[in-house]
C-alpha atoms as a PDB file:
ATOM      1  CA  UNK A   1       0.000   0.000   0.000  1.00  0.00           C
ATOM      2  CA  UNK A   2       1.418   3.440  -0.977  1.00  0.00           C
ATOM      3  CA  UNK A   3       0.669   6.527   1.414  1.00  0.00           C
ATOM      4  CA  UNK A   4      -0.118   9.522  -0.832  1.00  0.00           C
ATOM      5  CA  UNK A   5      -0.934  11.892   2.378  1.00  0.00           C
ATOM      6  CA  UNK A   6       1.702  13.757   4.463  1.00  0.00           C
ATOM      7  CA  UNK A   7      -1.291  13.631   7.612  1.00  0.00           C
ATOM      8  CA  UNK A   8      -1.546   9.794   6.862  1.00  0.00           C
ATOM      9  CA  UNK A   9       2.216   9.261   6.846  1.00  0.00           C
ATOM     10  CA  UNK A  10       3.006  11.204  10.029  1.00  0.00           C
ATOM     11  CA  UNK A  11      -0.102   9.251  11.353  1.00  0.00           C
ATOM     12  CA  UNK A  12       1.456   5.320  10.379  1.00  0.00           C
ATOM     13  CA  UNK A  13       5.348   6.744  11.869  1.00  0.00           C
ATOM     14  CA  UNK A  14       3.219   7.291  15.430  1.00  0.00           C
ATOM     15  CA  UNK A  15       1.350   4.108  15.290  1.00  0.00           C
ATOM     16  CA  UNK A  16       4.888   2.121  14.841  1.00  0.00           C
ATOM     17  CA  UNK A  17       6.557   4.525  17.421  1.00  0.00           C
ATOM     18  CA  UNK A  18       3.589   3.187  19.940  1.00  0.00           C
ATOM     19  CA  UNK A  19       4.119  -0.721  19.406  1.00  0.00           C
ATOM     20  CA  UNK A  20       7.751  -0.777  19.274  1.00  0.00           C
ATOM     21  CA  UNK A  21       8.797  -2.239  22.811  1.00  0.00           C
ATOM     22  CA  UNK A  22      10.927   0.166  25.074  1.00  0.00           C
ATOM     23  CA  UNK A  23      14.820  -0.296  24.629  1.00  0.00           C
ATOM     24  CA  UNK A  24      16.033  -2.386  27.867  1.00  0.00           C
ATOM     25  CA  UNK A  25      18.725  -0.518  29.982  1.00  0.00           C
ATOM     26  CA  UNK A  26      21.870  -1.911  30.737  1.00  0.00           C
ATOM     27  CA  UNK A  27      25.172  -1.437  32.422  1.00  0.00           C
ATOM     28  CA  UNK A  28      28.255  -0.431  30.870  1.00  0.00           C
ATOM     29  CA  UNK A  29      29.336  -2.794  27.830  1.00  0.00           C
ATOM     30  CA  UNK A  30      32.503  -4.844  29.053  1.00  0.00           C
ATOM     31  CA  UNK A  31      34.944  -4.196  25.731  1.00  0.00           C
ATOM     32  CA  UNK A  32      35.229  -7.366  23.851  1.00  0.00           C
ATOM     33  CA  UNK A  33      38.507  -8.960  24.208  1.00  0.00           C
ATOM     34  CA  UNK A  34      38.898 -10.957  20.705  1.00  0.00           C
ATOM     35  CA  UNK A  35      39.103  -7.080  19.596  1.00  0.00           C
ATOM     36  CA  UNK A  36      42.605  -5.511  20.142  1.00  0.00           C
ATOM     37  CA  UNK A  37      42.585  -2.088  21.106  1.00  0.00           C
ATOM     38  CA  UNK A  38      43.488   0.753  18.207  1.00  0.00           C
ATOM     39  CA  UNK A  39      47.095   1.445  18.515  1.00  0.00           C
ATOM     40  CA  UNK A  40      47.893   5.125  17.496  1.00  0.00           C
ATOM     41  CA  UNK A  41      50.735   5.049  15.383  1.00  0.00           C
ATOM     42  CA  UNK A  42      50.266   8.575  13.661  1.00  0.00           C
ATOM     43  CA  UNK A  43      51.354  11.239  16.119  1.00  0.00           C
ATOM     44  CA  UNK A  44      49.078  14.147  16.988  1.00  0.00           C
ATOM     45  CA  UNK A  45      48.995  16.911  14.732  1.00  0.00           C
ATOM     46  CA  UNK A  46      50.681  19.738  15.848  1.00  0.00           C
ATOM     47  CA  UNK A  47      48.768  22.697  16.039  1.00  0.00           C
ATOM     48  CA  UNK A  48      48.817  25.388  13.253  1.00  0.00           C
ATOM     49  CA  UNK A  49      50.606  28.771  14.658  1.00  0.00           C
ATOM     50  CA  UNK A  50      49.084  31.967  14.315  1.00  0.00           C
ATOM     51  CA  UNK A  51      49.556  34.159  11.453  1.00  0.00           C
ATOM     52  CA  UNK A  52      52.347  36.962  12.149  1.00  0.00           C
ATOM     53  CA  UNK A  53      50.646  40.511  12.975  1.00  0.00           C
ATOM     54  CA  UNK A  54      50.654  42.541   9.750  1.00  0.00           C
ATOM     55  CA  UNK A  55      51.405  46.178  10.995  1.00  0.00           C
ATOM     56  CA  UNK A  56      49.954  48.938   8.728  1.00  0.00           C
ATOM     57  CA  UNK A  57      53.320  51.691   8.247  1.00  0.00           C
ATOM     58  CA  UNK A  58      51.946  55.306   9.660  1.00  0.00           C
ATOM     59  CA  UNK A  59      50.397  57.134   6.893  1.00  0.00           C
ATOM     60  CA  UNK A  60      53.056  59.818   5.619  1.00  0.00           C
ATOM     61  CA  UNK A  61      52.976  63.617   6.571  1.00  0.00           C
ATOM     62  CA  UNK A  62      51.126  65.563   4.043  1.00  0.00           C
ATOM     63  CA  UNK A  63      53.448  67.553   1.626  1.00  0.00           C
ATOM     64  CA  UNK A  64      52.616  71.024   1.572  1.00  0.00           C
ATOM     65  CA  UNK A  65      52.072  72.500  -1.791  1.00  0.00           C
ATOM     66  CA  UNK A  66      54.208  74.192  -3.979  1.00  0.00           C
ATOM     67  CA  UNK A  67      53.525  77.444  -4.734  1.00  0.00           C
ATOM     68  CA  UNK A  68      52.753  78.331  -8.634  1.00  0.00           C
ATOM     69  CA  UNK A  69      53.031  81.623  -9.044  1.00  0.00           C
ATOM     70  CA  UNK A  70      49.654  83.173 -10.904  1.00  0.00           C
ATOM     71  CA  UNK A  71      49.303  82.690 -14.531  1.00  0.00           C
ATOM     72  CA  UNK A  72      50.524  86.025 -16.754  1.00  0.00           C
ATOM     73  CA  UNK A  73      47.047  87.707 -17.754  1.00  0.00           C
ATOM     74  CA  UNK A  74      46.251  86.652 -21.452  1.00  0.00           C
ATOM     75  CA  UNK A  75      45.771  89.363 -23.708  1.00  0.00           C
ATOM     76  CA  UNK A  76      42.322  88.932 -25.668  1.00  0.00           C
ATOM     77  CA  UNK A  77      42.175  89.737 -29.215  1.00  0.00           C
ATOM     78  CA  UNK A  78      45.712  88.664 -30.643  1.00  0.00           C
ATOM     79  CA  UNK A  79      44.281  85.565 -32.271  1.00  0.00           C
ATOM     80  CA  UNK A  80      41.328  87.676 -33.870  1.00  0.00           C
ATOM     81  CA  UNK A  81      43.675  89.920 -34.922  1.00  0.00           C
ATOM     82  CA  UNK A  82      46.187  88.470 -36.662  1.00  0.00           C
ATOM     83  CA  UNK A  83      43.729  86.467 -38.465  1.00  0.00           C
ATOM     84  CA  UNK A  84      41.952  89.396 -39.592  1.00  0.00           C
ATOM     85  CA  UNK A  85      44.683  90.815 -40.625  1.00  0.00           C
ATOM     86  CA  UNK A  86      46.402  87.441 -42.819  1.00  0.00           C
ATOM     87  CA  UNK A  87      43.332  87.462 -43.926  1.00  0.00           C
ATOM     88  CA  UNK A  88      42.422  90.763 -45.890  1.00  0.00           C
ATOM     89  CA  UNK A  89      46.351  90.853 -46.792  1.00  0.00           C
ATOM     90  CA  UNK A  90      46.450  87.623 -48.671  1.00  0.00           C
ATOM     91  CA  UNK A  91      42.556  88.259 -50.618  1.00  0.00           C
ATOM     92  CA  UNK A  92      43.230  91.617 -51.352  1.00  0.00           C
ATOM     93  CA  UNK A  93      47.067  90.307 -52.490  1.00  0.00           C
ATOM     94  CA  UNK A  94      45.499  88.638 -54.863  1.00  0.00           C
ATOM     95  CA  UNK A  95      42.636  90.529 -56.291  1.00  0.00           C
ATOM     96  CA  UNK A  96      45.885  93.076 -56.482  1.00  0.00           C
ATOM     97  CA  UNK A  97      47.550  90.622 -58.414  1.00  0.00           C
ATOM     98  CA  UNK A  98      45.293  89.893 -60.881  1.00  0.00           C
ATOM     99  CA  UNK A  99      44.036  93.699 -61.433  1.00  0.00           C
ATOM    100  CA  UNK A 100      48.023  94.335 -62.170  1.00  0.00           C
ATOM    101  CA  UNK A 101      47.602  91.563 -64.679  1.00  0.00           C
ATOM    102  CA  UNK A 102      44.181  92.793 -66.413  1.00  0.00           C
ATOM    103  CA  UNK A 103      45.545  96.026 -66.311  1.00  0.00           C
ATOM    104  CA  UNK A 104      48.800  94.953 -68.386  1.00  0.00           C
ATOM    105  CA  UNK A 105      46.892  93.095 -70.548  1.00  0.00           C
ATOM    106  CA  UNK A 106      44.942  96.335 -71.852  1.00  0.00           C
ATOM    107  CA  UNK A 107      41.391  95.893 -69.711  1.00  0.00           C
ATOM    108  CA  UNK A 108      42.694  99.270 -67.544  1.00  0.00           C
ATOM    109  CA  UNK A 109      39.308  99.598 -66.253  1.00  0.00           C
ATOM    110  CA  UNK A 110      38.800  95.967 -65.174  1.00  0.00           C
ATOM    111  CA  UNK A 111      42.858  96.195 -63.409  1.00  0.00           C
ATOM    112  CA  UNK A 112      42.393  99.366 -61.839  1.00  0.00           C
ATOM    113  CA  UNK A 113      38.998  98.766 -60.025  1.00  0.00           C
ATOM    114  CA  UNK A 114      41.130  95.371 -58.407  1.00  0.00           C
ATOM    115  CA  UNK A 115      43.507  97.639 -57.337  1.00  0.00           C
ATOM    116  CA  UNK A 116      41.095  99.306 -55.028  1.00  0.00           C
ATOM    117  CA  UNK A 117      40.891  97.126 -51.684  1.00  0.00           C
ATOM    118  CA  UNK A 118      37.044  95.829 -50.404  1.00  0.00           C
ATOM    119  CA  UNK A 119      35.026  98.149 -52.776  1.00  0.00           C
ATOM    120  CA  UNK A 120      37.395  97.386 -55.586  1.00  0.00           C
ATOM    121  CA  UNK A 121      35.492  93.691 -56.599  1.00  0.00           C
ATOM    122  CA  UNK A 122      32.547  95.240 -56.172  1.00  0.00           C
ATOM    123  CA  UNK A 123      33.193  98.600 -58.248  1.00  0.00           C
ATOM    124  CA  UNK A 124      34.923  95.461 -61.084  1.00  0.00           C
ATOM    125  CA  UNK A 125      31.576  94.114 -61.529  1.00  0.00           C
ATOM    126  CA  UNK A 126      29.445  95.874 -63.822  1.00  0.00           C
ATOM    127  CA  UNK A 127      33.164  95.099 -66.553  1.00  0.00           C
ATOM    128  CA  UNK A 128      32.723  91.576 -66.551  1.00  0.00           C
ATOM    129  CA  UNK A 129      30.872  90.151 -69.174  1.00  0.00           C
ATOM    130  CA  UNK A 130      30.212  86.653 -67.913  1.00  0.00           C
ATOM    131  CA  UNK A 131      27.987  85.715 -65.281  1.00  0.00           C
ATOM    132  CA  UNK A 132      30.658  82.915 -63.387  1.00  0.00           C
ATOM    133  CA  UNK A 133      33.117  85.819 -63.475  1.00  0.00           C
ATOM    134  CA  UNK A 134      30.436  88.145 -61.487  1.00  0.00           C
ATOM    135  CA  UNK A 135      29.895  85.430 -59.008  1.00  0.00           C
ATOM    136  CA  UNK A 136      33.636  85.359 -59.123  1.00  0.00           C
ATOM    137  CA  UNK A 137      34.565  88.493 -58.315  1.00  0.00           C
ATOM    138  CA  UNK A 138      31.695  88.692 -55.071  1.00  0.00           C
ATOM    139  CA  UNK A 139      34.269  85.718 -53.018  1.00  0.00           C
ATOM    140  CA  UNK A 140      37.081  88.729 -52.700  1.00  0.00           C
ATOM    141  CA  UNK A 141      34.668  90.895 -51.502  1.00  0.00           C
ATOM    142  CA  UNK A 142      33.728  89.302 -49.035  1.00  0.00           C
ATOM    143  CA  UNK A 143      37.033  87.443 -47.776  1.00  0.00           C
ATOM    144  CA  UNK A 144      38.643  91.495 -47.700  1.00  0.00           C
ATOM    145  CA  UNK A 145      35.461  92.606 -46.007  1.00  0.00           C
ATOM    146  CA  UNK A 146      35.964  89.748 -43.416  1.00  0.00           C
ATOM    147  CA  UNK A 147      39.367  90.031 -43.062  1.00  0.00           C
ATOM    148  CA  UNK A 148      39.456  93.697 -42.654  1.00  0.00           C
ATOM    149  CA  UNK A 149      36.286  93.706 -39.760  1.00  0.00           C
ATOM    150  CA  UNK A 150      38.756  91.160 -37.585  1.00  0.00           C
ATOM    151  CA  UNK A 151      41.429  92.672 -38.290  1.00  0.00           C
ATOM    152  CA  UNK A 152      39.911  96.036 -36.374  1.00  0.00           C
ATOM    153  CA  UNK A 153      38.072  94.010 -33.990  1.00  0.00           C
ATOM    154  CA  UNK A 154      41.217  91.955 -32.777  1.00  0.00           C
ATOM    155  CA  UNK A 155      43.392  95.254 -32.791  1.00  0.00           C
ATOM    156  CA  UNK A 156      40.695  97.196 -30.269  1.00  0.00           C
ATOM    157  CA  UNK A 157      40.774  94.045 -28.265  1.00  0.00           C
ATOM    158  CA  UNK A 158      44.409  93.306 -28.206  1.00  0.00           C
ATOM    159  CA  UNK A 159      44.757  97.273 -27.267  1.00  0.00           C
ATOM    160  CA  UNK A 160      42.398  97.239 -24.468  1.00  0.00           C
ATOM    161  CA  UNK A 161      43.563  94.138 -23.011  1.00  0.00           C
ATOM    162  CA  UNK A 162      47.055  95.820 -22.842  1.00  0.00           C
ATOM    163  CA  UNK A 163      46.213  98.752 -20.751  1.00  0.00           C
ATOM    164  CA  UNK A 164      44.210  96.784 -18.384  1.00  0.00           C
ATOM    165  CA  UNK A 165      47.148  95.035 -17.713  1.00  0.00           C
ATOM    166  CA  UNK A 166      49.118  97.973 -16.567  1.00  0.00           C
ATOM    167  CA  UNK A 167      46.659  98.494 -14.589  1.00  0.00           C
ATOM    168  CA  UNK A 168      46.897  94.771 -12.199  1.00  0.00           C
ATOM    169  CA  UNK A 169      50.205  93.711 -12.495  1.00  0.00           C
ATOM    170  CA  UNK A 170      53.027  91.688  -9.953  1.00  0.00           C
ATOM    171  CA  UNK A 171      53.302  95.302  -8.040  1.00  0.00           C
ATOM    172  CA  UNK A 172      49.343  94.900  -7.269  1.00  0.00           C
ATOM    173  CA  UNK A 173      46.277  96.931  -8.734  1.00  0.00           C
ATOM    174  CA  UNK A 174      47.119 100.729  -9.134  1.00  0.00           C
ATOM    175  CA  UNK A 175      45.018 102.990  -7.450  1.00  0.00           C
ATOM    176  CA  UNK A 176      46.612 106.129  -8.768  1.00  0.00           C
ATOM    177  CA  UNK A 177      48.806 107.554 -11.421  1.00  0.00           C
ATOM    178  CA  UNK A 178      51.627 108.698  -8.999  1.00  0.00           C
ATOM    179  CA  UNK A 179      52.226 104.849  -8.166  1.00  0.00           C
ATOM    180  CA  UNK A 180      50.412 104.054  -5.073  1.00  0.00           C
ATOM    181  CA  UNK A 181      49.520 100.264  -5.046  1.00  0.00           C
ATOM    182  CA  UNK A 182      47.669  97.985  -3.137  1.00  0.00           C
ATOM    183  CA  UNK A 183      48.997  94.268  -3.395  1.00  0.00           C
ATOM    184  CA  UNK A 184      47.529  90.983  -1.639  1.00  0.00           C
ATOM    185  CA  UNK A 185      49.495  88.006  -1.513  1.00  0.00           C
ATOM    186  CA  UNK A 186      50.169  84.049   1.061  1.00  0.00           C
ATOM    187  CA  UNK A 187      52.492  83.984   3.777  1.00  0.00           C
ATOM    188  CA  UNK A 188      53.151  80.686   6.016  1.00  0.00           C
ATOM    189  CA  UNK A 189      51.132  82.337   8.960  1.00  0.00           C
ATOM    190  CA  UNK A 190      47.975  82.866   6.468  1.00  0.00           C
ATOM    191  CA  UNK A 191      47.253  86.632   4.064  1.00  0.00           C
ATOM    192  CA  UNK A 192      48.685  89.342   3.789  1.00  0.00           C
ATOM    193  CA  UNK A 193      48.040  93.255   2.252  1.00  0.00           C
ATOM    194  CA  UNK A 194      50.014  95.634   1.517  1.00  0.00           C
ATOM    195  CA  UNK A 195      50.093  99.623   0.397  1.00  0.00           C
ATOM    196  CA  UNK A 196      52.973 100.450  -2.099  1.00  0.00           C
ATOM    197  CA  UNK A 197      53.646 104.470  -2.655  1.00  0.00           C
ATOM    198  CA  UNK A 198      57.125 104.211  -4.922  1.00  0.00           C
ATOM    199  CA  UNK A 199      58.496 107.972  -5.503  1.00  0.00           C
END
């Protein structure tokens, strides 16, 4: 008979609990002597030593930091400016060079209006016959007119920058014309400011 319940297993392991007779107690077992007695032969093991103490090294003073002295103030505008400036000089270079050449070549009108810088392309128009040399003639323009508007630009910049560096410098901001200067700066014991009057 197979037991497909869990309720009617635990209930048959009970029932055979309850019938089994009680186990009989007795005295201590007398050790057989047809048996010999185990023999150790292996010695004991010895026991495993403890693992050395690892000691951690003291973490290492801080280094204190160098001092960088402060970066030189830029001064804005000298990349606009000298690419203005390459700029309109190498168009208008050649829109010169090729009005020299019409203008050897007997079209004095045509030469002489290239000569002219910016408005010269522009004035060359109405000459040209063909409609790819108009279109032609509109690309100087416009690098010259390009070049020439950076060129200022990056020049007022580059100008302006300058002065307001005479005005902060290593000596400290200037508070007046005669030379009187007032200059911050680090010691080891924390900040310090300073007044500078040089006569």
């Amino acid at each position: 008979m197979i037991i497909t319940t869990p309720v009617t297993a635990s209930l048959v392991f009970a029932l055979t609990l309850a019938q089994s007779p009680a186990p009989v107690e007795e005295g201590p077992v007398a050790p057989d002597s047809s048996v010999p007695a185990p023999t150790d032969s292996a010695p004991p093991p010895e026991p495993v030593p403890a693992p050395a103490p690892v000691f951690q090294p003291a973490p290492a003073p801080e280094q204190p930091q160098e001092y960088e002295p402060p970066e030189k103030p830029r001064r804005r505008g000298l990349g606009m400016m000298i690419s203005g400036w390459s700029l309109f000089a190498g168009s208008y270079l050649i829109t010169a060079l090729s009005g020299a050449i019409a203008y050897d070549t007997g079209s004095e009108e045509l030469g002489g209006a290239l000569l002219i810088p910016v408005a010269g392309p522009l004035i060359a128009i109405p000459q040209v016959d063909s409609l790819s040399g108009k279109i032609a003639l509109v690309f100087p323009f416009l690098a010259q007119t390009a070049g020439l508007t950076l060129g200022i630009a990056g020049t007022v910049l580059f100008a302006r920058s300058g002065r307001a560096n005479m005005a902060v410098n290593a000596d400290g901001v200037r508070l007046t014309r005669s030379g009187l200067r007032l200059n911050a700066g680090f010691t080891p014991g924390g900040g310090a400011l300073g007044l500078r009057y040089r006569f």
